[in-house]
Every structure is written in structure tokens, then in C-alpha cells.
PDB file of N, CA and C in Angstrom:
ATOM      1  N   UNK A   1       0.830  -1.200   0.000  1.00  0.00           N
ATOM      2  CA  UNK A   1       0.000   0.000   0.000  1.00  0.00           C
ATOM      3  C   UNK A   1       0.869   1.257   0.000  1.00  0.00           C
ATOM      4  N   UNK A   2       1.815   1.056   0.784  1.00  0.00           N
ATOM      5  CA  UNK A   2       2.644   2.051   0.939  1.00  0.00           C
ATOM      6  C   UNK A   2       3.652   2.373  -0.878  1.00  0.00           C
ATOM      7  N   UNK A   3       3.805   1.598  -1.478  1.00  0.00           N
ATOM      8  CA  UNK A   3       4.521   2.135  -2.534  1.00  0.00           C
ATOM      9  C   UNK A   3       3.665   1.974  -3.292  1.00  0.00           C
ATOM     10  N   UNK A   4       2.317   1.933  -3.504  1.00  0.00           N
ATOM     11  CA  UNK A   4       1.045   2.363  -4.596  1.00  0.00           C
ATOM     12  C   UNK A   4       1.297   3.242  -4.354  1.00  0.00           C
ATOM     13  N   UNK A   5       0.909   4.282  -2.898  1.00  0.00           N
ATOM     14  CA  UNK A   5       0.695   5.938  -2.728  1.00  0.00           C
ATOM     15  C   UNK A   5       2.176   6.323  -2.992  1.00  0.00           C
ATOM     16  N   UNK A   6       3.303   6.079  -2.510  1.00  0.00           N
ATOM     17  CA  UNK A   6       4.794   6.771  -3.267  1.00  0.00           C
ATOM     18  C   UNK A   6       4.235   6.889  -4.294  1.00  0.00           C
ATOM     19  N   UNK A   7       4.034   5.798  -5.537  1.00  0.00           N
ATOM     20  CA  UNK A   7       3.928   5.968  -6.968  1.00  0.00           C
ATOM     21  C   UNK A   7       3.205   6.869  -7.559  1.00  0.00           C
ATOM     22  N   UNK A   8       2.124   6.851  -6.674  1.00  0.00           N
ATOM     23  CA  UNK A   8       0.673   7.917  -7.320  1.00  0.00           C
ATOM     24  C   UNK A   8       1.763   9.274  -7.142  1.00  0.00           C
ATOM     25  N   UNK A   9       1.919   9.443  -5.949  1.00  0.00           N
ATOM     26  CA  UNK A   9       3.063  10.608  -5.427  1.00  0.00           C
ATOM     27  C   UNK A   9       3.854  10.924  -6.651  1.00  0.00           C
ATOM     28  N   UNK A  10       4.749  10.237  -7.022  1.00  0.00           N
ATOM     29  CA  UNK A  10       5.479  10.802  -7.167  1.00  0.00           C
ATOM     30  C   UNK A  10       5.400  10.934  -8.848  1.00  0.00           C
ATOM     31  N   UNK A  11       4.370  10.008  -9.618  1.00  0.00           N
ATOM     32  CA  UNK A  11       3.815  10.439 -10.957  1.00  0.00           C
ATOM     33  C   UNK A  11       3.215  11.681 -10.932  1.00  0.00           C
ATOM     34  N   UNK A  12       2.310  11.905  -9.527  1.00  0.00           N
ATOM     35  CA  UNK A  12       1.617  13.401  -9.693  1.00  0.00           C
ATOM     36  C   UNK A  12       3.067  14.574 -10.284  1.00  0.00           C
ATOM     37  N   UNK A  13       3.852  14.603  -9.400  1.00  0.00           N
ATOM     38  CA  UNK A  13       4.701  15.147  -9.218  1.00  0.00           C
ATOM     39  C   UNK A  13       5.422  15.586 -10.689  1.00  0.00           C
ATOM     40  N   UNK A  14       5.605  14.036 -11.495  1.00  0.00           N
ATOM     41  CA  UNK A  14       6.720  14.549 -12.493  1.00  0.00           C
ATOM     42  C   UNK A  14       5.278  15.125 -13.672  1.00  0.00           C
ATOM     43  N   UNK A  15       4.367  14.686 -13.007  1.00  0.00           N
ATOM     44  CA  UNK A  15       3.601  14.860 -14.567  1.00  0.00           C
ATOM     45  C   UNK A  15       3.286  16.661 -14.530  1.00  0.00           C
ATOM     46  N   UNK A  16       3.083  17.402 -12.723  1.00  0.00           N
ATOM     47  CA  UNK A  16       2.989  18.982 -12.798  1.00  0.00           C
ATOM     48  C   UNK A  16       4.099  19.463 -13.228  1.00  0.00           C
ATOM     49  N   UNK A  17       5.610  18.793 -12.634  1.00  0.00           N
ATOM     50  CA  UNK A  17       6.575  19.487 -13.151  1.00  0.00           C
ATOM     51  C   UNK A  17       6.786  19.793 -14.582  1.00  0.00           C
ATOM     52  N   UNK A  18       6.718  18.772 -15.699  1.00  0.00           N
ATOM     53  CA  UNK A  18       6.508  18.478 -16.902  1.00  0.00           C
ATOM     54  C   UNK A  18       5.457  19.695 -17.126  1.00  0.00           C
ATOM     55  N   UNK A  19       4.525  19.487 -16.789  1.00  0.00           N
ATOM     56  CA  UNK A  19       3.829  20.953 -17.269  1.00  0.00           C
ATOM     57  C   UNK A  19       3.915  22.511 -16.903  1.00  0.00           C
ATOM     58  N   UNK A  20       4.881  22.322 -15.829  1.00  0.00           N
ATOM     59  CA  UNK A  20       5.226  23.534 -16.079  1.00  0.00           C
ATOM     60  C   UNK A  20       6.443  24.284 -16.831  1.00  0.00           C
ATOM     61  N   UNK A  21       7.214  22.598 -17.218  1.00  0.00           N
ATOM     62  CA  UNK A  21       8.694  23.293 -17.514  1.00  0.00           C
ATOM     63  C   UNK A  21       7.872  23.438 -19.513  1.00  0.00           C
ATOM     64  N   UNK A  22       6.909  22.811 -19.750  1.00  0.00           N
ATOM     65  CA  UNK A  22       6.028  23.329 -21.046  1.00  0.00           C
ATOM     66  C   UNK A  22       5.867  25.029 -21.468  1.00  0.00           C
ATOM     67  N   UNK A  23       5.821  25.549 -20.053  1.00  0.00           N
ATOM     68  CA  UNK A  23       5.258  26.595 -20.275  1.00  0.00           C
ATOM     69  C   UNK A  23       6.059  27.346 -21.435  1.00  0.00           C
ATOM     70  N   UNK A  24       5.710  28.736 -21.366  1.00  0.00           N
ATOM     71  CA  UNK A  24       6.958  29.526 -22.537  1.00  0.00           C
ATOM     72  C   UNK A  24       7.209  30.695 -21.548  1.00  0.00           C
ATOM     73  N   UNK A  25       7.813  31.325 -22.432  1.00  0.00           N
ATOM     74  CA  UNK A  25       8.440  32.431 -21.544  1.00  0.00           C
ATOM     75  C   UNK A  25       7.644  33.798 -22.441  1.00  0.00           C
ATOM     76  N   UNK A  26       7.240  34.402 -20.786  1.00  0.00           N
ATOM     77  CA  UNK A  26       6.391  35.384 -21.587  1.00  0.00           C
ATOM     78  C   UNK A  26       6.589  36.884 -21.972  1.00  0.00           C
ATOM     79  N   UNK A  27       8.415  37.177 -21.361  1.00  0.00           N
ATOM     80  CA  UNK A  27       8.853  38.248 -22.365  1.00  0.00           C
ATOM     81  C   UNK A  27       8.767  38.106 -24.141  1.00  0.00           C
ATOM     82  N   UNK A  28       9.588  36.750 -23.938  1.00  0.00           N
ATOM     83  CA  UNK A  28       9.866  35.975 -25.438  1.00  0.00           C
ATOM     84  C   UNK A  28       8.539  36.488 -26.550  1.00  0.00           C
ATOM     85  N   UNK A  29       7.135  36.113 -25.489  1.00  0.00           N
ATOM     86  CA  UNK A  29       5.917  35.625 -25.949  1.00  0.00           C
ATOM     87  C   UNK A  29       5.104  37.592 -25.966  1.00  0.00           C
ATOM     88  N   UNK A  30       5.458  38.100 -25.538  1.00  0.00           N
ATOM     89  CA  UNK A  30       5.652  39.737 -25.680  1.00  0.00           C
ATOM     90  C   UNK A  30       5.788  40.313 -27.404  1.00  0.00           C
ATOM     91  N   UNK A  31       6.966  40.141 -27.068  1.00  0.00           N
ATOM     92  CA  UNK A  31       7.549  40.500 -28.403  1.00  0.00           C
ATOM     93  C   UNK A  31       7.153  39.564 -29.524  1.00  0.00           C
ATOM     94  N   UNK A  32       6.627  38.139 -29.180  1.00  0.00           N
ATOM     95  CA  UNK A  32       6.091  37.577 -30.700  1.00  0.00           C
ATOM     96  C   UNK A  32       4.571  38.116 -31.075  1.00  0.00           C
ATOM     97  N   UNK A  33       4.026  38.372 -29.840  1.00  0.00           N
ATOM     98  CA  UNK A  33       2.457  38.694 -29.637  1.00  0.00           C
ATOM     99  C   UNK A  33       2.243  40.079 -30.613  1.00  0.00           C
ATOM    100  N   UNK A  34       3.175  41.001 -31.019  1.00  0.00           N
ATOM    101  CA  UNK A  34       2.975  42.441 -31.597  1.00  0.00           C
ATOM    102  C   UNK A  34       2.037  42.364 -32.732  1.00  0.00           C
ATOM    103  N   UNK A  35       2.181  41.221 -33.607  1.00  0.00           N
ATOM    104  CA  UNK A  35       0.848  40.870 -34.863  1.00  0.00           C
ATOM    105  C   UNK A  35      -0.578  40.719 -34.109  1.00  0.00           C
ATOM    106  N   UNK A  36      -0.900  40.051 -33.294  1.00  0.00           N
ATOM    107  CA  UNK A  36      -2.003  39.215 -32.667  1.00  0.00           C
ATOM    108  C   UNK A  36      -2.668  41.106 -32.222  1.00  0.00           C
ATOM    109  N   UNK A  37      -2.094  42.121 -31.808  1.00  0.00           N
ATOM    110  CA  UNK A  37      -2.909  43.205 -31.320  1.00  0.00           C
ATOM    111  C   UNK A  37      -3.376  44.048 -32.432  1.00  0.00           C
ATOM    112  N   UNK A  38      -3.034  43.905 -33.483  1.00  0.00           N
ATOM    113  CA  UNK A  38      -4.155  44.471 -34.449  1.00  0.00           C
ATOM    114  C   UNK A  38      -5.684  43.598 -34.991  1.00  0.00           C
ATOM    115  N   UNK A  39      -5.361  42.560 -34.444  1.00  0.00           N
ATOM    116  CA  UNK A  39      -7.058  42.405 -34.767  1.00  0.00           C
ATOM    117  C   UNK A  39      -7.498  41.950 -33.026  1.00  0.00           C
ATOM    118  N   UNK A  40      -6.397  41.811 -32.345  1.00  0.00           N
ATOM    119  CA  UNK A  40      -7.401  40.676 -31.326  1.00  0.00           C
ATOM    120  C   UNK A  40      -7.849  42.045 -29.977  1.00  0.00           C
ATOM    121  N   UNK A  41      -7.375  43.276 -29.974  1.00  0.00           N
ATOM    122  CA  UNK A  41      -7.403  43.894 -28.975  1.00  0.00           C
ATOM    123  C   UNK A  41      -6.189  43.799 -27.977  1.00  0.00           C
ATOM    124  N   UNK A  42      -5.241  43.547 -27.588  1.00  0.00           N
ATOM    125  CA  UNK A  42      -4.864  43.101 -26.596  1.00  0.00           C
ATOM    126  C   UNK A  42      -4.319  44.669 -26.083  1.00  0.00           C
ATOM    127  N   UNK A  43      -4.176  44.270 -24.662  1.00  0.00           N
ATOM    128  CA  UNK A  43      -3.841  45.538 -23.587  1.00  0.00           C
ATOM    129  C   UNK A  43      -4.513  46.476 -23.964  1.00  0.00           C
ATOM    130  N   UNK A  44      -5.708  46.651 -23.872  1.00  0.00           N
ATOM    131  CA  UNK A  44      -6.271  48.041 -24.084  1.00  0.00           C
ATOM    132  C   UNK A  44      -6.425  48.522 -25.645  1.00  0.00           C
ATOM    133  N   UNK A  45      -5.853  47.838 -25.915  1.00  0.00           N
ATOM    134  CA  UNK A  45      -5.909  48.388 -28.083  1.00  0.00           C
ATOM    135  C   UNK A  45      -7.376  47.860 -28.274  1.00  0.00           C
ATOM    136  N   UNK A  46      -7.707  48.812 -28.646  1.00  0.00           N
ATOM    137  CA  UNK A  46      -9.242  48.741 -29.502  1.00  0.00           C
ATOM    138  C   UNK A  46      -9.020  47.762 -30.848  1.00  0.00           C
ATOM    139  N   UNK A  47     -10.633  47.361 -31.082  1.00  0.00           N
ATOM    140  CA  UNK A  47     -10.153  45.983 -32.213  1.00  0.00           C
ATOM    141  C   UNK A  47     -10.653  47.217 -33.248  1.00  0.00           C
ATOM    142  N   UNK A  48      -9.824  47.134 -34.404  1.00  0.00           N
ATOM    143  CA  UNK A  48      -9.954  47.822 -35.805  1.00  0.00           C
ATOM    144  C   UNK A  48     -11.136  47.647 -36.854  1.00  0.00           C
ATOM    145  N   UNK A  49     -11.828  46.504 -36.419  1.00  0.00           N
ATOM    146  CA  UNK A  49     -13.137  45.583 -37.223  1.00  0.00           C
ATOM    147  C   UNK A  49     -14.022  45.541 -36.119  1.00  0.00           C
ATOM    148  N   UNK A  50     -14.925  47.253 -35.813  1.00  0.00           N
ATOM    149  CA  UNK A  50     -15.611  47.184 -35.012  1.00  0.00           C
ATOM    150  C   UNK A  50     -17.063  46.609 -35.517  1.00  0.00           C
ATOM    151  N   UNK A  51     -17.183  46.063 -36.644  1.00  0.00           N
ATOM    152  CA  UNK A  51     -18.286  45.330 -37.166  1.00  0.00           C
ATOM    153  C   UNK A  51     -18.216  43.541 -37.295  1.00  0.00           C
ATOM    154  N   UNK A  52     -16.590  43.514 -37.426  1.00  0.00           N
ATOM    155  CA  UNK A  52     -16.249  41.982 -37.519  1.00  0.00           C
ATOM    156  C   UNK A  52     -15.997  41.674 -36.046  1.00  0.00           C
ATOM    157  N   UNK A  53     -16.564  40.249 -35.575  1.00  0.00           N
ATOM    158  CA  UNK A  53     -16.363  39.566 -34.189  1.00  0.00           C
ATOM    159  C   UNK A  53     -14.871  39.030 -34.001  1.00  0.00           C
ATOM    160  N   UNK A  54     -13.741  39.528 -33.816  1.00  0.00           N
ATOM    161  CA  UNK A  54     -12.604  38.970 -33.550  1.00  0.00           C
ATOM    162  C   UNK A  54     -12.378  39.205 -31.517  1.00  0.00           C
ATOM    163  N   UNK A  55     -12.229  37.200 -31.287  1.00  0.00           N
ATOM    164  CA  UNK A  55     -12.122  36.916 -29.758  1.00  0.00           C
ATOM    165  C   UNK A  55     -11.160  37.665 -29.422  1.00  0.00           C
ATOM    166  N   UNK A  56     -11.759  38.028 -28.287  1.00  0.00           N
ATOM    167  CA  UNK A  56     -10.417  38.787 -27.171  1.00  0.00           C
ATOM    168  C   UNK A  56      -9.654  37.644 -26.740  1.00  0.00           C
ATOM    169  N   UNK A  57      -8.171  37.965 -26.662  1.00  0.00           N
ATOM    170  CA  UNK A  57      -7.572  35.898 -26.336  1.00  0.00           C
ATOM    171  C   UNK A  57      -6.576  37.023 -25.334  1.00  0.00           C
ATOM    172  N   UNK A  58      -6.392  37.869 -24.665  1.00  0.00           N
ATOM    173  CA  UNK A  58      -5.599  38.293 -23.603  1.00  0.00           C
ATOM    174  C   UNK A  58      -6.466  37.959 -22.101  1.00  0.00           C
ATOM    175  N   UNK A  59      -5.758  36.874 -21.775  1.00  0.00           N
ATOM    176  CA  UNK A  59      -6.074  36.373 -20.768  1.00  0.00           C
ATOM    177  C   UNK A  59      -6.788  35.068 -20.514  1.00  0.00           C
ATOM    178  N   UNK A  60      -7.095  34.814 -22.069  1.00  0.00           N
ATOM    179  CA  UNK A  60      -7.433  33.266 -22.040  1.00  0.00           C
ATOM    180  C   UNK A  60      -6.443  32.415 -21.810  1.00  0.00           C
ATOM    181  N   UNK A  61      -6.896  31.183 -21.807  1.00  0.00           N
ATOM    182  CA  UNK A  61      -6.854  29.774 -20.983  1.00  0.00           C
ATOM    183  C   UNK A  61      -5.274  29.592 -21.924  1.00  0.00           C
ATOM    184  N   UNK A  62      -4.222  28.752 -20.981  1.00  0.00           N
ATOM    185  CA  UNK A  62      -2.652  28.727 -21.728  1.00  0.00           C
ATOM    186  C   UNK A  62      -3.376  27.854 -22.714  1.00  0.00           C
ATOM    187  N   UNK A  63      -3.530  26.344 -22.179  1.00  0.00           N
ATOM    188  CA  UNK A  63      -3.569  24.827 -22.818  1.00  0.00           C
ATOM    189  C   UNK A  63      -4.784  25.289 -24.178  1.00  0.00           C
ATOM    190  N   UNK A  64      -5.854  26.201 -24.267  1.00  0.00           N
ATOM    191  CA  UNK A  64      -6.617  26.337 -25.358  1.00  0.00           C
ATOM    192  C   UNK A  64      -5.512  27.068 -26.025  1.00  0.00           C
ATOM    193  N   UNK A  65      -5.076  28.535 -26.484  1.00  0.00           N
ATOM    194  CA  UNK A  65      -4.168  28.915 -26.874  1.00  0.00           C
ATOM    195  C   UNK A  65      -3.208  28.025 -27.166  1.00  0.00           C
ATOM    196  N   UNK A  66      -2.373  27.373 -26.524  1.00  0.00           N
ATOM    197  CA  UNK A  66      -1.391  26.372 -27.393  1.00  0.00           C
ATOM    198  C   UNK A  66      -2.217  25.690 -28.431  1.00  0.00           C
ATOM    199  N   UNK A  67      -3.331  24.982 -28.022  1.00  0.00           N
ATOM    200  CA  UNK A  67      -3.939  23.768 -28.907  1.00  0.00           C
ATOM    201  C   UNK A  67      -4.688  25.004 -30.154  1.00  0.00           C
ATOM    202  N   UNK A  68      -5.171  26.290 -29.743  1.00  0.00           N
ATOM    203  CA  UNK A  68      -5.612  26.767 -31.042  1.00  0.00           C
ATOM    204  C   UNK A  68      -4.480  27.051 -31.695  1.00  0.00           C
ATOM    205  N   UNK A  69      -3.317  27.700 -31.256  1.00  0.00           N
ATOM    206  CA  UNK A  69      -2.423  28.062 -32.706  1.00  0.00           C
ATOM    207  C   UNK A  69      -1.932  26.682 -32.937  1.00  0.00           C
ATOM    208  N   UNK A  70      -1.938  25.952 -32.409  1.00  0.00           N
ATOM    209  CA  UNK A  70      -1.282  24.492 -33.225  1.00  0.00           C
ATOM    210  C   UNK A  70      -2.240  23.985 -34.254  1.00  0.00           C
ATOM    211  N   UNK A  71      -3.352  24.464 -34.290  1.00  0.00           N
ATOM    212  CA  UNK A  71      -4.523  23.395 -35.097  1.00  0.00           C
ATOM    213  C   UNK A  71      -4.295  24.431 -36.412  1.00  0.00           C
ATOM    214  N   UNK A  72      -4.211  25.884 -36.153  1.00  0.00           N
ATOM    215  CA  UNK A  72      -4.304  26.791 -37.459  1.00  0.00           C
ATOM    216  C   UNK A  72      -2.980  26.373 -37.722  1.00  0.00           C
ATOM    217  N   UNK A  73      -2.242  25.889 -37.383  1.00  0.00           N
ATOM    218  CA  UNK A  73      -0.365  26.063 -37.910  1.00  0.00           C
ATOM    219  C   UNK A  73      -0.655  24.607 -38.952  1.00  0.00           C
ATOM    220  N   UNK A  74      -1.425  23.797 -38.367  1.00  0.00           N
ATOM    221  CA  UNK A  74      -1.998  22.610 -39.120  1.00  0.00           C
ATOM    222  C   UNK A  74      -2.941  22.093 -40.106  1.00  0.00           C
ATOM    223  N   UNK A  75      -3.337  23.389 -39.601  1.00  0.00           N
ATOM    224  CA  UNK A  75      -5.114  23.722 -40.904  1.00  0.00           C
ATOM    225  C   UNK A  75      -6.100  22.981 -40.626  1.00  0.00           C
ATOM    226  N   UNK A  76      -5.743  22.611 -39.097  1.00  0.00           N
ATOM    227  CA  UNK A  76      -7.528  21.701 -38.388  1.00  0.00           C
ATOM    228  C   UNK A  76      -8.125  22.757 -38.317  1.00  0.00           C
ATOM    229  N   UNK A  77      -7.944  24.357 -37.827  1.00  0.00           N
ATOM    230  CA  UNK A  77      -9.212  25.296 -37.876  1.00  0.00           C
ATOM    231  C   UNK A  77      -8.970  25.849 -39.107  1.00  0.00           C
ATOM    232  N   UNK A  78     -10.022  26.553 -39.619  1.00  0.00           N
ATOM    233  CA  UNK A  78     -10.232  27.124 -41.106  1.00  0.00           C
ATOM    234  C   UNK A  78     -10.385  28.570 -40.420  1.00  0.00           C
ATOM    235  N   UNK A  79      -9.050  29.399 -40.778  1.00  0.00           N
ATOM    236  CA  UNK A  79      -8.991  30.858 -40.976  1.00  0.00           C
ATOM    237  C   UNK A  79      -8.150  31.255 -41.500  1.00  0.00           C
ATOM    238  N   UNK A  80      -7.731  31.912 -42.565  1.00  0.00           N
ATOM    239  CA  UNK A  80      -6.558  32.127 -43.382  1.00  0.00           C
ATOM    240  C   UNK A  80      -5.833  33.268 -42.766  1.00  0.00           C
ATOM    241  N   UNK A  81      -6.236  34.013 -42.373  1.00  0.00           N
ATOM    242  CA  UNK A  81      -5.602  35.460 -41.440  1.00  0.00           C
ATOM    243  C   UNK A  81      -4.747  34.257 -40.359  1.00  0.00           C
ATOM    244  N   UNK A  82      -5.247  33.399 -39.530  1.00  0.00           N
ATOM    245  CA  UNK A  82      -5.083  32.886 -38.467  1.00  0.00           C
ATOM    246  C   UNK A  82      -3.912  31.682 -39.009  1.00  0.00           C
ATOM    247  N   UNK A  83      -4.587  31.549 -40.009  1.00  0.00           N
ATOM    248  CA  UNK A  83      -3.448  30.144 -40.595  1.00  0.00           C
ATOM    249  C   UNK A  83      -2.289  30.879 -40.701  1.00  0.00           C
ATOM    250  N   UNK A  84      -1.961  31.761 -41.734  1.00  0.00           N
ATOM    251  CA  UNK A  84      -0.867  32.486 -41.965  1.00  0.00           C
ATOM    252  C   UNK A  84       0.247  33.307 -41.160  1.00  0.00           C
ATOM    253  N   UNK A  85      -0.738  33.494 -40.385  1.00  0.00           N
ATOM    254  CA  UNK A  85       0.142  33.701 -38.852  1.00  0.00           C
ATOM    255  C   UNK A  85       0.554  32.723 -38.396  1.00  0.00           C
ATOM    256  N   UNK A  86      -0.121  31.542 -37.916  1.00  0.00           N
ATOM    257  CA  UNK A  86       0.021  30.193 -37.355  1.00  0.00           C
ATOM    258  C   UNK A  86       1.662  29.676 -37.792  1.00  0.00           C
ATOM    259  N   UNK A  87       1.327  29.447 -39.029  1.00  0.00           N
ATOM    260  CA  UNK A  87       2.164  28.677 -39.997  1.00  0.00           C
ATOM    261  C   UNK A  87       3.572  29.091 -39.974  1.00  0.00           C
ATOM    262  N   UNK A  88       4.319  30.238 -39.568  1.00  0.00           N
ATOM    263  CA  UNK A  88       5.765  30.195 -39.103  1.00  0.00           C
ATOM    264  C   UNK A  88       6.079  30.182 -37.861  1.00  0.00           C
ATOM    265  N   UNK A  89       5.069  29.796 -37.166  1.00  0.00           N
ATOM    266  CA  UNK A  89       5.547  29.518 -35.575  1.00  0.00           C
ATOM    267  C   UNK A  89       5.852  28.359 -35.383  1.00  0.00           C
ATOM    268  N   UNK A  90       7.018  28.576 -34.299  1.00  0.00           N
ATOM    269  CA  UNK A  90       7.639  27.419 -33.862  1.00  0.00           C
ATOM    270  C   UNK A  90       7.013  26.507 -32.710  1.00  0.00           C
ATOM    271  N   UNK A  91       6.912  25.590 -32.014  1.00  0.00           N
ATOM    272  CA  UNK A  91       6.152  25.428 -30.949  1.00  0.00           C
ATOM    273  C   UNK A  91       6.934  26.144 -29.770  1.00  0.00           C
ATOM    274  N   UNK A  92       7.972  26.395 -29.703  1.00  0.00           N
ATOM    275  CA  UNK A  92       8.268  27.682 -28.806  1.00  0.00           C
ATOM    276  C   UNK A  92       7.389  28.810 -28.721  1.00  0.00           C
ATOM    277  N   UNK A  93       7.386  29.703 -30.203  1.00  0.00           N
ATOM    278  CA  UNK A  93       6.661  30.440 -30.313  1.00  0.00           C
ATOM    279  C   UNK A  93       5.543  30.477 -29.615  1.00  0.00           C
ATOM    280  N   UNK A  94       4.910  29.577 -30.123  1.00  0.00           N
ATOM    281  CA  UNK A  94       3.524  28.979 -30.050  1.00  0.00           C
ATOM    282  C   UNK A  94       3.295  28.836 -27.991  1.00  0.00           C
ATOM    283  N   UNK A  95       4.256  28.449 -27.455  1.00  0.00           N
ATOM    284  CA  UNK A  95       4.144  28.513 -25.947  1.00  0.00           C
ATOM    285  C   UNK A  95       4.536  29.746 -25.124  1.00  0.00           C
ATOM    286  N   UNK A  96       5.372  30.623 -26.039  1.00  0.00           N
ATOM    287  CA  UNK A  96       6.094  32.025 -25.420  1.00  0.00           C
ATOM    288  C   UNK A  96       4.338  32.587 -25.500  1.00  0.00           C
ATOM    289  N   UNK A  97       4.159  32.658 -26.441  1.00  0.00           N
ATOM    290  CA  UNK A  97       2.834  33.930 -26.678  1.00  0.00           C
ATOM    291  C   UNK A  97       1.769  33.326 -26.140  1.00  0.00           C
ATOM    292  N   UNK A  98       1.707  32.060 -25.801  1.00  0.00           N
ATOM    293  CA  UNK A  98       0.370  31.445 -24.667  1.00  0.00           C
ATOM    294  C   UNK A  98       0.417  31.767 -23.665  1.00  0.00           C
ATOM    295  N   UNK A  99       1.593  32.010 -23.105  1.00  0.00           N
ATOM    296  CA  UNK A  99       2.095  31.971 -21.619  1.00  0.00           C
ATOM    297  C   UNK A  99       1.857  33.716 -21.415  1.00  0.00           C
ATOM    298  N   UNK A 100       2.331  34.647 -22.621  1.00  0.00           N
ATOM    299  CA  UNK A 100       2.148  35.870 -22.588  1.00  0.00           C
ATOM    300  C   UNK A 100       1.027  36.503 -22.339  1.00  0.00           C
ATOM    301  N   UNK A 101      -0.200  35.549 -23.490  1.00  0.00           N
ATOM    302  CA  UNK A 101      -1.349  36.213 -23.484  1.00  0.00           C
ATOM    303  C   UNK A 101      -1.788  35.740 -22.293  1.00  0.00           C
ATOM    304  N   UNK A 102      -1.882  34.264 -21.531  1.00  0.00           N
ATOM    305  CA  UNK A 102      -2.694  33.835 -20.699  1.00  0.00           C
ATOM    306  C   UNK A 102      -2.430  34.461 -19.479  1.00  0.00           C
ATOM    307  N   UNK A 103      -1.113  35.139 -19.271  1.00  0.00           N
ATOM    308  CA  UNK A 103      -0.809  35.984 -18.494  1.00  0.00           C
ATOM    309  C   UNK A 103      -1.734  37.335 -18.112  1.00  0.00           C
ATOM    310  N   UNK A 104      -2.566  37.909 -18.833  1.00  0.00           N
ATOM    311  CA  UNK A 104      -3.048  39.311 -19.454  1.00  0.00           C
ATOM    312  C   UNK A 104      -4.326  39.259 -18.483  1.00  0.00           C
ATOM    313  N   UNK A 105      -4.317  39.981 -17.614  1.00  0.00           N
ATOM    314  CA  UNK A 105      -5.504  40.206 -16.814  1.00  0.00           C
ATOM    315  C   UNK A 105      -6.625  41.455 -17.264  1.00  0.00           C
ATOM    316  N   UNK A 106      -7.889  40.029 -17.902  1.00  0.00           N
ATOM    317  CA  UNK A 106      -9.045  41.494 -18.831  1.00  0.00           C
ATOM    318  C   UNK A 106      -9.081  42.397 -18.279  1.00  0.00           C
TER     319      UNK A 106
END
């Protein structure tokens, strides 16, 4: 009984660490984010397409943000503005500017 609970222990353990050493770095993710504020709003910037619905993503969820720019970098979501951006990011990238935006308190 006693080394079931170590095990549970100590899998919990490597599997949070593992997700956090995922994260990105969110100066890095700063400076990649400078495209994403002309349509998405971020920090206070007004969105430019006050008739078109573009999501506010400053301050959304890290793990959605990673999994959405990975799906446009892949062409599982259909947006060509979004693809084209997508599509030269690195998965660094892709975790610097998750970690940046998810950082962003609305």
C-alpha cells in the first residue's frame, strides 16, 4: 500500500513538473504577440473591425491557446488570417505567446 501511494506521489509530481517546464516564456511571448494586437485587442488596443467579431484571447486559458495556434499552424481550424500567422511559428513560439497572453488580466 505504501509504494502504490509513493507511486501515485510521485507520478503526480513529475507529470505537474513536466507541465510547467512546457510553459513559454512570456517576455519571449511579448515580443512575438505584436501581430495578434491588431485584430485581437490586446492591452487596451481597440479591435480595428468594429463590425467583424474577432475573440479577445488576452487572458485566455494557456492549454486552449497552445492547442488553437497548433490546429491553425496545421489547418484543423479554417482561418486564413489565423493560418498564416500560425504557420511560421515554432512550438516555442507557439508557448512564449500562450504563456504571454494567458498571463493578461481582462
Amino acid at each position: 500500500m505504501i509504494r502504490a501511494t509513493c507511486l501515485v506521489l510521485l507520478l503526480t509530481l513529475a507529470s505537474t513538473t513536466a507541465l510547467a517546464a512546457d510553459k513559454g516564456d512570456a517576455a519571449a511571448g511579448k515580443t512575438k504577440a505584436y501581430t495578434c494586437s491588431g485584430c485581437h485587442g490586446i492591452e487596451g488596443w481597440k479591435n480595428p473591425y468594429p463590425n467583424y467579431h474577432v475573440p479577445r484571447i488576452g487572458g485566455q486559458n494557456y492549454e486552449y491557446l497552445v492547442n488553437a495556434l497548433t490546429e491553425y499552424r496545421k489547418g484543423e481550424r479554417s482561418h486564413p488570417t489565423m493560418r498564416a500567422q500560425a504557420e511560421s511559428m515554432s512550438d516555442q513560439d507557439i508557448r512564449d505567446i500562450a504563456t504571454f497572453l494567458a498571463g493578461i488580466t481582462p
